[in-house]
N, C-alpha and C. Protein backbone atom coordinates (compact mmCIF):
# COMPACT_ATOMS: atom_id res chain seq x y z
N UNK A 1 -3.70 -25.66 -55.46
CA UNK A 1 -4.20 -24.60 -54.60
C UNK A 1 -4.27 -23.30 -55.39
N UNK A 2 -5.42 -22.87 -55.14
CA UNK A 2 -5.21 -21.00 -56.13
C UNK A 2 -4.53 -20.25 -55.24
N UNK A 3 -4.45 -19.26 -55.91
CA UNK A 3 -3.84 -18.26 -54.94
C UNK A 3 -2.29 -18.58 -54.56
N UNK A 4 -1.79 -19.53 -55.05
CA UNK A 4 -0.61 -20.24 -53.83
C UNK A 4 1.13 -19.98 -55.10
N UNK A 5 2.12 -19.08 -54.42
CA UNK A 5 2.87 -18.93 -55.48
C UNK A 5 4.10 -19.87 -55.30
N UNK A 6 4.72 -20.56 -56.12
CA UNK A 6 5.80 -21.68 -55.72
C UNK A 6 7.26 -21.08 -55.23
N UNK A 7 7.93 -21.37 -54.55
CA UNK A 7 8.84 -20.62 -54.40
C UNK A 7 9.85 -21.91 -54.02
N UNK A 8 11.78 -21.61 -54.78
CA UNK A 8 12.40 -22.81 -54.23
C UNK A 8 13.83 -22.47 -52.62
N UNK A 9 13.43 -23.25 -51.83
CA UNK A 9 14.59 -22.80 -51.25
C UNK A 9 15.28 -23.57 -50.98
N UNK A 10 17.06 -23.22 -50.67
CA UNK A 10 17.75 -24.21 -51.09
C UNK A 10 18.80 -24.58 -49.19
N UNK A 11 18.35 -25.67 -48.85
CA UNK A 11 19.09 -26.29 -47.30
C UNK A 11 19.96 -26.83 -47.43
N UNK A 12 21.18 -26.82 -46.37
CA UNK A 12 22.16 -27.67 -46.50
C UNK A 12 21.67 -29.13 -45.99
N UNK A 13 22.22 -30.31 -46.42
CA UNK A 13 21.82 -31.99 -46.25
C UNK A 13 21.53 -31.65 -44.77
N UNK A 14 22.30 -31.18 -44.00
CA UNK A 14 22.42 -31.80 -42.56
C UNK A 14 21.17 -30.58 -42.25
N UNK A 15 20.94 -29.28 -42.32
CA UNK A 15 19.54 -28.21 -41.81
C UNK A 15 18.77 -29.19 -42.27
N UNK A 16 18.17 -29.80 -43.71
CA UNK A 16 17.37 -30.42 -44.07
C UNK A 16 16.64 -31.55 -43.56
N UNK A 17 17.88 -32.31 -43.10
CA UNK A 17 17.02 -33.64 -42.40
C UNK A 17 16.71 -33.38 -41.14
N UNK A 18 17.15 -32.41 -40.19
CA UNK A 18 16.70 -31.56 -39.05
C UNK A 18 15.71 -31.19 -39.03
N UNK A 19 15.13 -30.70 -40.47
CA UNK A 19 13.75 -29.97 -40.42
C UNK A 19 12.86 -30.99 -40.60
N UNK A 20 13.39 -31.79 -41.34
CA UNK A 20 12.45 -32.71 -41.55
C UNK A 20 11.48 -34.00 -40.48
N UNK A 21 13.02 -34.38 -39.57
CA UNK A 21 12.50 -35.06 -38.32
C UNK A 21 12.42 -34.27 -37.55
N UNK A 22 12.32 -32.89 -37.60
CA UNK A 22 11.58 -32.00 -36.41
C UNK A 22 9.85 -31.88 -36.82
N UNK A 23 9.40 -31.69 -38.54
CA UNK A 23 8.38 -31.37 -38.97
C UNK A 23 7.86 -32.88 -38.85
N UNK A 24 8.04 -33.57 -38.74
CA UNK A 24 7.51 -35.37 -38.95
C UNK A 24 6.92 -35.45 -36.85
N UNK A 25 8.11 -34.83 -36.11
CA UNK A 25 7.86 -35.33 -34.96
C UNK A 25 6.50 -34.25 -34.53
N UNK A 26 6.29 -33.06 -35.26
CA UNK A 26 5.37 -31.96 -34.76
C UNK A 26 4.25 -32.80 -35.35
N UNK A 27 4.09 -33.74 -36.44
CA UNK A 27 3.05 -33.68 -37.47
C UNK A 27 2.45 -33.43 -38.41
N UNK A 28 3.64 -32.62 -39.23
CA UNK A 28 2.95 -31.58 -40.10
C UNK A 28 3.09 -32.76 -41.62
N UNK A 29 2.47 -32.59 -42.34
CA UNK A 29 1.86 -33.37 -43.82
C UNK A 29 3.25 -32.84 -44.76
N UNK A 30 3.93 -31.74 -44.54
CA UNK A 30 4.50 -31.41 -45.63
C UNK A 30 5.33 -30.14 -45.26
N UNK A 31 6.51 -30.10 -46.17
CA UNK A 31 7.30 -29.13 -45.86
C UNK A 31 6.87 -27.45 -46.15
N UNK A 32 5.83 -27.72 -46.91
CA UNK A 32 5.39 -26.37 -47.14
C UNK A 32 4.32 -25.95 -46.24
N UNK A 33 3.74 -26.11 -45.96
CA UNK A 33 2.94 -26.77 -44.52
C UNK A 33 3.44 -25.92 -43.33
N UNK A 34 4.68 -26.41 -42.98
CA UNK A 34 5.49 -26.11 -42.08
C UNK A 34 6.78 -24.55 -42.28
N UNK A 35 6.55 -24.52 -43.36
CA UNK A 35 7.83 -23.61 -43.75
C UNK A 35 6.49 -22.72 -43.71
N UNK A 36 4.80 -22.78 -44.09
CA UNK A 36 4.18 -21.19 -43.97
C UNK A 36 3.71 -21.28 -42.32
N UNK A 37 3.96 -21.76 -41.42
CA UNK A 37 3.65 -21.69 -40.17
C UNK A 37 4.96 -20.76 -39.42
N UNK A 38 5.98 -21.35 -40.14
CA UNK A 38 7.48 -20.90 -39.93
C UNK A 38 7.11 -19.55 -40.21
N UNK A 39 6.82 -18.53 -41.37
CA UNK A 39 6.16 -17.69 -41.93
C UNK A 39 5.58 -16.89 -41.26
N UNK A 40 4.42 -17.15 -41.02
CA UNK A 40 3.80 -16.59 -39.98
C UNK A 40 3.90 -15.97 -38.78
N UNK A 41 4.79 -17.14 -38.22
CA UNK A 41 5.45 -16.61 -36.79
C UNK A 41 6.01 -15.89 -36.69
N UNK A 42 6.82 -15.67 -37.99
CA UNK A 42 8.48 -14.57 -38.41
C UNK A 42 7.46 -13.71 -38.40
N UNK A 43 6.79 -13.04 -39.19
CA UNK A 43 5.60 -11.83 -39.42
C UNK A 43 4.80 -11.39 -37.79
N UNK A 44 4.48 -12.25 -37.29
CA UNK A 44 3.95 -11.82 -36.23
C UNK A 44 4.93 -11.52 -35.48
N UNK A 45 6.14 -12.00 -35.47
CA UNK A 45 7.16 -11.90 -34.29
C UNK A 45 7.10 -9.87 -34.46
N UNK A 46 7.36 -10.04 -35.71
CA UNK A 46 7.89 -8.45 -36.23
C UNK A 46 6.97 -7.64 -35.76
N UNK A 47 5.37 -8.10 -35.77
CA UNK A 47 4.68 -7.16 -35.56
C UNK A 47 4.38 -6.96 -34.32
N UNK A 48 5.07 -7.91 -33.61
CA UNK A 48 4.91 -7.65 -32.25
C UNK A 48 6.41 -6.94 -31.36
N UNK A 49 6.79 -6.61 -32.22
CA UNK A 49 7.80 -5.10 -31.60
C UNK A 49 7.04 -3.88 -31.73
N UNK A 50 5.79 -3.59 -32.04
CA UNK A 50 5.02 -2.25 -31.83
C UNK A 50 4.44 -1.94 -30.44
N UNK A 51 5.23 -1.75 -29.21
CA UNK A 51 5.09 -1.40 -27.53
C UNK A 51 3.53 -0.79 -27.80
N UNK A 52 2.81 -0.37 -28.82
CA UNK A 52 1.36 0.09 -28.62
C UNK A 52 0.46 -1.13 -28.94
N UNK A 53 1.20 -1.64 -29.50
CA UNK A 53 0.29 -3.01 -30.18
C UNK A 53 -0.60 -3.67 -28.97
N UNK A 54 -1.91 -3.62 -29.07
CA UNK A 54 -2.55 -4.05 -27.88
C UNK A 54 -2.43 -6.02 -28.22
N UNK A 55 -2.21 -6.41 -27.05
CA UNK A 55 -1.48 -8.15 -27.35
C UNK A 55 -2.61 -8.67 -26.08
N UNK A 56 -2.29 -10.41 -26.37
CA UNK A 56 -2.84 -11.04 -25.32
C UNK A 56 -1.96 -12.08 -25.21
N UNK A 57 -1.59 -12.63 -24.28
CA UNK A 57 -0.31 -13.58 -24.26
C UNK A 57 0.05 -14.24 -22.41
N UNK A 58 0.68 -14.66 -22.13
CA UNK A 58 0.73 -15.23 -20.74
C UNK A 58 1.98 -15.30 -20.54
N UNK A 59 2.45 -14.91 -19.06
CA UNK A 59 3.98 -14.74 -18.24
C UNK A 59 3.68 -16.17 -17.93
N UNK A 60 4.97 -16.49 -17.43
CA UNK A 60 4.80 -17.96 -16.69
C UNK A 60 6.14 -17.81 -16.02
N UNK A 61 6.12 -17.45 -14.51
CA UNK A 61 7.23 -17.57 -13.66
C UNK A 61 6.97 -18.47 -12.57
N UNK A 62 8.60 -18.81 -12.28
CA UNK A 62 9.07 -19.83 -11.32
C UNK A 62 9.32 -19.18 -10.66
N UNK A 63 9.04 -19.59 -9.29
CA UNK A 63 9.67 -18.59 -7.62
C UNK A 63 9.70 -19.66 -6.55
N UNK A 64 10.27 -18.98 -5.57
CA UNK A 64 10.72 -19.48 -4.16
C UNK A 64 9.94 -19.02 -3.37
N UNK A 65 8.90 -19.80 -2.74
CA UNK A 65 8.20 -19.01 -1.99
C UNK A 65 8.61 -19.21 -0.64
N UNK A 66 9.71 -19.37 -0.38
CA UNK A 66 10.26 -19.23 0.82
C UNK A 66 10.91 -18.06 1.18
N UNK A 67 11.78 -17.57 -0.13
CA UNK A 67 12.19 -15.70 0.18
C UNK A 67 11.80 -14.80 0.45
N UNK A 68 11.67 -14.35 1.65
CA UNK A 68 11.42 -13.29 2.25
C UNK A 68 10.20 -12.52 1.55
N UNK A 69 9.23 -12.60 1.78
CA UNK A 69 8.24 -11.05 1.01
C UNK A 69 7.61 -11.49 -0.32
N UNK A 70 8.41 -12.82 -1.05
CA UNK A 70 8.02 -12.92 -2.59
C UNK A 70 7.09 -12.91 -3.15
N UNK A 71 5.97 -13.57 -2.11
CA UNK A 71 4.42 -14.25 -1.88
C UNK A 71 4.27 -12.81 -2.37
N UNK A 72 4.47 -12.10 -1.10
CA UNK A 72 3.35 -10.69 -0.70
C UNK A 72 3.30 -9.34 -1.97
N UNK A 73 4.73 -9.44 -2.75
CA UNK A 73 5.28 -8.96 -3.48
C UNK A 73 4.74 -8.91 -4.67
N UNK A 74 4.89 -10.48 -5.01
CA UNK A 74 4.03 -10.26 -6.42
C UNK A 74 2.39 -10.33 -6.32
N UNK A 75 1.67 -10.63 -5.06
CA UNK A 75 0.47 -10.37 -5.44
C UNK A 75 0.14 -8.56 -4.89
N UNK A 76 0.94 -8.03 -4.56
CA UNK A 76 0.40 -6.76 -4.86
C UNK A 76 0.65 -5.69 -6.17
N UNK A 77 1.61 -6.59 -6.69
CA UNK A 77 2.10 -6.07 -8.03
C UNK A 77 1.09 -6.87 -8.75
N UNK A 78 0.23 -8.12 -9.35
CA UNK A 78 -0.45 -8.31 -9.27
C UNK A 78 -2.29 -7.16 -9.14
N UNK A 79 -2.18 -6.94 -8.08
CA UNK A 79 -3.02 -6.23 -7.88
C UNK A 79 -2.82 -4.83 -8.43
N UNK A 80 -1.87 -4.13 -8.18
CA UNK A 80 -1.49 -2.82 -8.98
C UNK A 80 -2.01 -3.18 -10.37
N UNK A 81 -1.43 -4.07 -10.94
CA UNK A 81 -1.20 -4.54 -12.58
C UNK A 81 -2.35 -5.11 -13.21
N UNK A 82 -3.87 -5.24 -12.28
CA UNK A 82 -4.85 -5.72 -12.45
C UNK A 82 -5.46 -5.40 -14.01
N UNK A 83 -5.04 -4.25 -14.49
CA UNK A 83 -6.31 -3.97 -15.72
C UNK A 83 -5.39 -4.91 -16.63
N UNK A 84 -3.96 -5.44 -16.54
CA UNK A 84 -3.16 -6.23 -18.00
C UNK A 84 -3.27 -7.59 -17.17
N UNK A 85 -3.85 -7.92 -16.08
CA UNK A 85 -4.06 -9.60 -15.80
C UNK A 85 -5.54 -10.15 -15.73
N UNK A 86 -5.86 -11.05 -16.91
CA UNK A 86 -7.03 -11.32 -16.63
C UNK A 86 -7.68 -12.52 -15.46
N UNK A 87 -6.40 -13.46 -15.50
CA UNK A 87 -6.54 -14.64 -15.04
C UNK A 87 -4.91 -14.86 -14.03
N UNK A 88 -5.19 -15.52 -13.52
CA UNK A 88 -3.96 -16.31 -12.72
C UNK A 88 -3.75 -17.87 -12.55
N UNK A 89 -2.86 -19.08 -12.63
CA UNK A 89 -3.40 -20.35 -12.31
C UNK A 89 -2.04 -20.56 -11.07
N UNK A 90 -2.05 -20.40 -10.11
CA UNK A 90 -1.10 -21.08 -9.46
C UNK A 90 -0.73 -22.62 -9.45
N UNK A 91 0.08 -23.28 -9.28
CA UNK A 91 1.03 -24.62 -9.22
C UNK A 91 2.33 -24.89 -8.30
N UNK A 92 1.50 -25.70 -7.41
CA UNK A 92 3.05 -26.25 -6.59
C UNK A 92 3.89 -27.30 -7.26
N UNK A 93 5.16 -27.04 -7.44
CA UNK A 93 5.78 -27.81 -7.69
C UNK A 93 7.21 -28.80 -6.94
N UNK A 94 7.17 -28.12 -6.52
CA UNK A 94 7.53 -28.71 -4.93
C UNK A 94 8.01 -28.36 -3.41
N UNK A 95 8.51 -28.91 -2.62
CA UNK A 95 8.33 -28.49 -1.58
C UNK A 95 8.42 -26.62 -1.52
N UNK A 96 9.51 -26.20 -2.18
CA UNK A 96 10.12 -24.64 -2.13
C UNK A 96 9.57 -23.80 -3.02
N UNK A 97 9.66 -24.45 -4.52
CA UNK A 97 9.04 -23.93 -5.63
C UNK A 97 7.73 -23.97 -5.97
N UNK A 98 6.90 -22.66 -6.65
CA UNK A 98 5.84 -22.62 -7.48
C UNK A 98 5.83 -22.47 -8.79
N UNK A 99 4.67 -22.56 -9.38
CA UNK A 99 4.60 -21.66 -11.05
C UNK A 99 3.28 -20.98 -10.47
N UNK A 100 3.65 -19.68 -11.70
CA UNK A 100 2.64 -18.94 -11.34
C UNK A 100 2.48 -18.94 -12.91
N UNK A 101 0.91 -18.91 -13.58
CA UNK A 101 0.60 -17.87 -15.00
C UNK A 101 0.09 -16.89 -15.20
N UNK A 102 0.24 -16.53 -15.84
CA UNK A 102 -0.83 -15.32 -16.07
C UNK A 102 -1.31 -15.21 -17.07
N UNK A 103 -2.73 -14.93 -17.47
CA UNK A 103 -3.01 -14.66 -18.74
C UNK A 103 -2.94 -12.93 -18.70
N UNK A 104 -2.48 -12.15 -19.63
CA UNK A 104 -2.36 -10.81 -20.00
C UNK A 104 -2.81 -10.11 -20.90
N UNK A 105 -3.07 -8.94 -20.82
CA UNK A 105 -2.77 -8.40 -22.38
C UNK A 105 -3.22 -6.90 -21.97
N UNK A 106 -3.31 -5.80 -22.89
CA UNK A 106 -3.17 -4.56 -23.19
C UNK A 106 -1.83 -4.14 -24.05
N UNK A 107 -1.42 -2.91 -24.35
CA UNK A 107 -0.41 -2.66 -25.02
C UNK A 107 0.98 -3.49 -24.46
N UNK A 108 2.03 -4.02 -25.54
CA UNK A 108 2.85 -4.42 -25.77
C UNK A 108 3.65 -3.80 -24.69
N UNK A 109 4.05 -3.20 -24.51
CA UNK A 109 5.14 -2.01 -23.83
C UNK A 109 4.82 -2.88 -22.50
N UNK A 110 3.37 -2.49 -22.04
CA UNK A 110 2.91 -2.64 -20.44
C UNK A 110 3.34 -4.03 -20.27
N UNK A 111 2.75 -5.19 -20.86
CA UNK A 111 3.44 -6.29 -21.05
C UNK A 111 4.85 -6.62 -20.55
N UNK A 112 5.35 -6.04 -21.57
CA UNK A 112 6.95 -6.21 -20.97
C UNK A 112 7.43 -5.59 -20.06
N UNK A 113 7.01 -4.36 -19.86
CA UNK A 113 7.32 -3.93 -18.76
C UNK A 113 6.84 -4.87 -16.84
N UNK A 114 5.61 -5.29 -16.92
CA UNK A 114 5.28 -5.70 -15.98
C UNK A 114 5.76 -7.32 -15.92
N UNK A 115 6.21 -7.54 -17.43
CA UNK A 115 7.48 -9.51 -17.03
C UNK A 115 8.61 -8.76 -16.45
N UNK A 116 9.24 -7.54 -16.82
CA UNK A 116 10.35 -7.12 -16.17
C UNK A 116 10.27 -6.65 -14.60
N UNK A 117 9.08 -6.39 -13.89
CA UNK A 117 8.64 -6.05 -12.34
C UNK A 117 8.76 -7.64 -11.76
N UNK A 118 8.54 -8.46 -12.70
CA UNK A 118 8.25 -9.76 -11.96
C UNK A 118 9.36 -9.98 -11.89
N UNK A 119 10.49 -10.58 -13.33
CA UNK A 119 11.18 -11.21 -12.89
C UNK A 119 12.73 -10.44 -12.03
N UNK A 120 12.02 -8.72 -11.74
CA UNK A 120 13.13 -8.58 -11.04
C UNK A 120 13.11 -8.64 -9.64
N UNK A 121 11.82 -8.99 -9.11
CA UNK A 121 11.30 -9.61 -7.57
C UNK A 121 12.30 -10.67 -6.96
N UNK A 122 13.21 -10.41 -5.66
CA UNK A 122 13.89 -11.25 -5.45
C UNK A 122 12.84 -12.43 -4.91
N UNK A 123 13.69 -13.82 -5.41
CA UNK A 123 13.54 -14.78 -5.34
C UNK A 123 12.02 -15.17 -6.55
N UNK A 124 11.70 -14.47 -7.39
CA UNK A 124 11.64 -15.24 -8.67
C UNK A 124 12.99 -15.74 -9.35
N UNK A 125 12.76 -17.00 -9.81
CA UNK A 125 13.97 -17.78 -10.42
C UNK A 125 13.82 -17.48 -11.76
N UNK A 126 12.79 -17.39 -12.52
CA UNK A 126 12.45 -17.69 -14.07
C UNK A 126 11.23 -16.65 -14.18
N UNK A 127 11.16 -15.83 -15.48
CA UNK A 127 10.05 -15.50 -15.84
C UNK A 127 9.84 -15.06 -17.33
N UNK A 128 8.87 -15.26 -17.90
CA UNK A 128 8.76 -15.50 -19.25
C UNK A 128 7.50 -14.85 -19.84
N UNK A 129 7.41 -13.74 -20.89
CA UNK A 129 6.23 -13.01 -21.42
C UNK A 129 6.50 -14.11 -22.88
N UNK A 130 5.10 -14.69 -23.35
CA UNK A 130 5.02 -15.07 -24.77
C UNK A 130 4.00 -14.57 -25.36
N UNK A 131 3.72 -14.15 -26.29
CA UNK A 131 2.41 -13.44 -27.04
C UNK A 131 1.86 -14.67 -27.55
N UNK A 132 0.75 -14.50 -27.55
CA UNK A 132 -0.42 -15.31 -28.16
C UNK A 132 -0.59 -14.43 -29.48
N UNK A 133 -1.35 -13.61 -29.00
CA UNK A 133 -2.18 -12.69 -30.19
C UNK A 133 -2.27 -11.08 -30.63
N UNK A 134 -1.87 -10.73 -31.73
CA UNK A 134 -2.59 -9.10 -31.48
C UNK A 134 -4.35 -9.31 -31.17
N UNK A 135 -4.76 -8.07 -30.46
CA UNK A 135 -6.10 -8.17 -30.37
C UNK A 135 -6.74 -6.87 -30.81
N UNK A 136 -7.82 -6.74 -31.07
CA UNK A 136 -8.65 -5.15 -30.99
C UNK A 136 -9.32 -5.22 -29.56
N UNK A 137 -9.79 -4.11 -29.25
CA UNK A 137 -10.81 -4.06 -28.54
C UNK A 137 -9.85 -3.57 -26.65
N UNK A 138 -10.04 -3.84 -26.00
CA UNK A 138 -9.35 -3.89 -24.58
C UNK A 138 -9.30 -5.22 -23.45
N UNK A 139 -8.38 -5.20 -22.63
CA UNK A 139 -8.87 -6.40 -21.77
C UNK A 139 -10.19 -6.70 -21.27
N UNK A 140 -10.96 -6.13 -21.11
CA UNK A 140 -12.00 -6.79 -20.39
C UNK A 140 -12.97 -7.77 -21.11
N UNK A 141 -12.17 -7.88 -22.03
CA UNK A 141 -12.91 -9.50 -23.32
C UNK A 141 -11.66 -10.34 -22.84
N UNK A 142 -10.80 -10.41 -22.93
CA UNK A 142 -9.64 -11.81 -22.42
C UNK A 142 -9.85 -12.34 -21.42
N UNK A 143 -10.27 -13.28 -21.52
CA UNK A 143 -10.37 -14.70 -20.32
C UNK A 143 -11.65 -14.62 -20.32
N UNK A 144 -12.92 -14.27 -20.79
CA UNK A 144 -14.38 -14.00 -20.78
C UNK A 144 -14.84 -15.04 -22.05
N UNK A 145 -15.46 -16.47 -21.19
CA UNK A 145 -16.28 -16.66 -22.31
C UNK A 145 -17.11 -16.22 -23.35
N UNK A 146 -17.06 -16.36 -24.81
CA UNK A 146 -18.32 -15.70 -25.18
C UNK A 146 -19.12 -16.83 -26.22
């Protein structure tokens, strides 16, 4: 490969074969393979502590839609929160419980701030912000075919 600089790093027996039947069960061809994906993620993780950083990424909370108000609650927060939600997919999961997703994005900050409105809604059980992507540009390209 050009461009590509060798580098050695050194695992204990038992991290090693961990990585290894973890990288075998994902698929990956090779440990280097997997150690620059590893890479990557570390780098983006970092760059995604900048609260201005405009992101695109999806909440995914569990709730009770039997508690009092929860329904009504988050879809007007929801609605308030409209310019950072592009999409929604609801899911019953059983008799009491739902999932809700969301696809998101605008600045980092708003993001987290609006997983923290959700999951402090009584009777959400679970709620979860993951980043996908930095993006340019603003929401009204996320979730828009092009």
């Amino acid at each position: 490969m050009d461009g590509v600089t060798r580098i050695g790093v050194s695992l204990e027996p038992e991290l090693l074969k961990e990585f290894d039947e973890t990288i075998m069960k994902k698929g990956y061809v090779s440990r280097s393979e997997a150690i620059r994906d590893l890479v990557r993620d570390a780098l983006a993780e970092n760059e995604w502590k900048n609260n201005d950083q405009q992101m695109v990424g999806v909440i995914v909370m569990i709730y009770d839609h039997t508690v009092s108000n929860v329904k009504e609650k988050l879809i007007d927060l929801q609605h308030e929160r409209g310019q950072n939600i592009s999409t929604t997919v609801h899911v019953h999961l059983d008799h009491d419980k739902c999932m809700e997703i969301l696809l998101v994005g605008g600045p980092l900050g708003e993001l987290k701030n609006l997983t923290d409105e959700i999951t402090s809604i009584k009777g959400v059980l679970r709620g979860r912000l993951t980043m996908a992507s930095p993006v340019s540009g603003n929401m009204h390209h996320v979730g828009h075919r092009h």
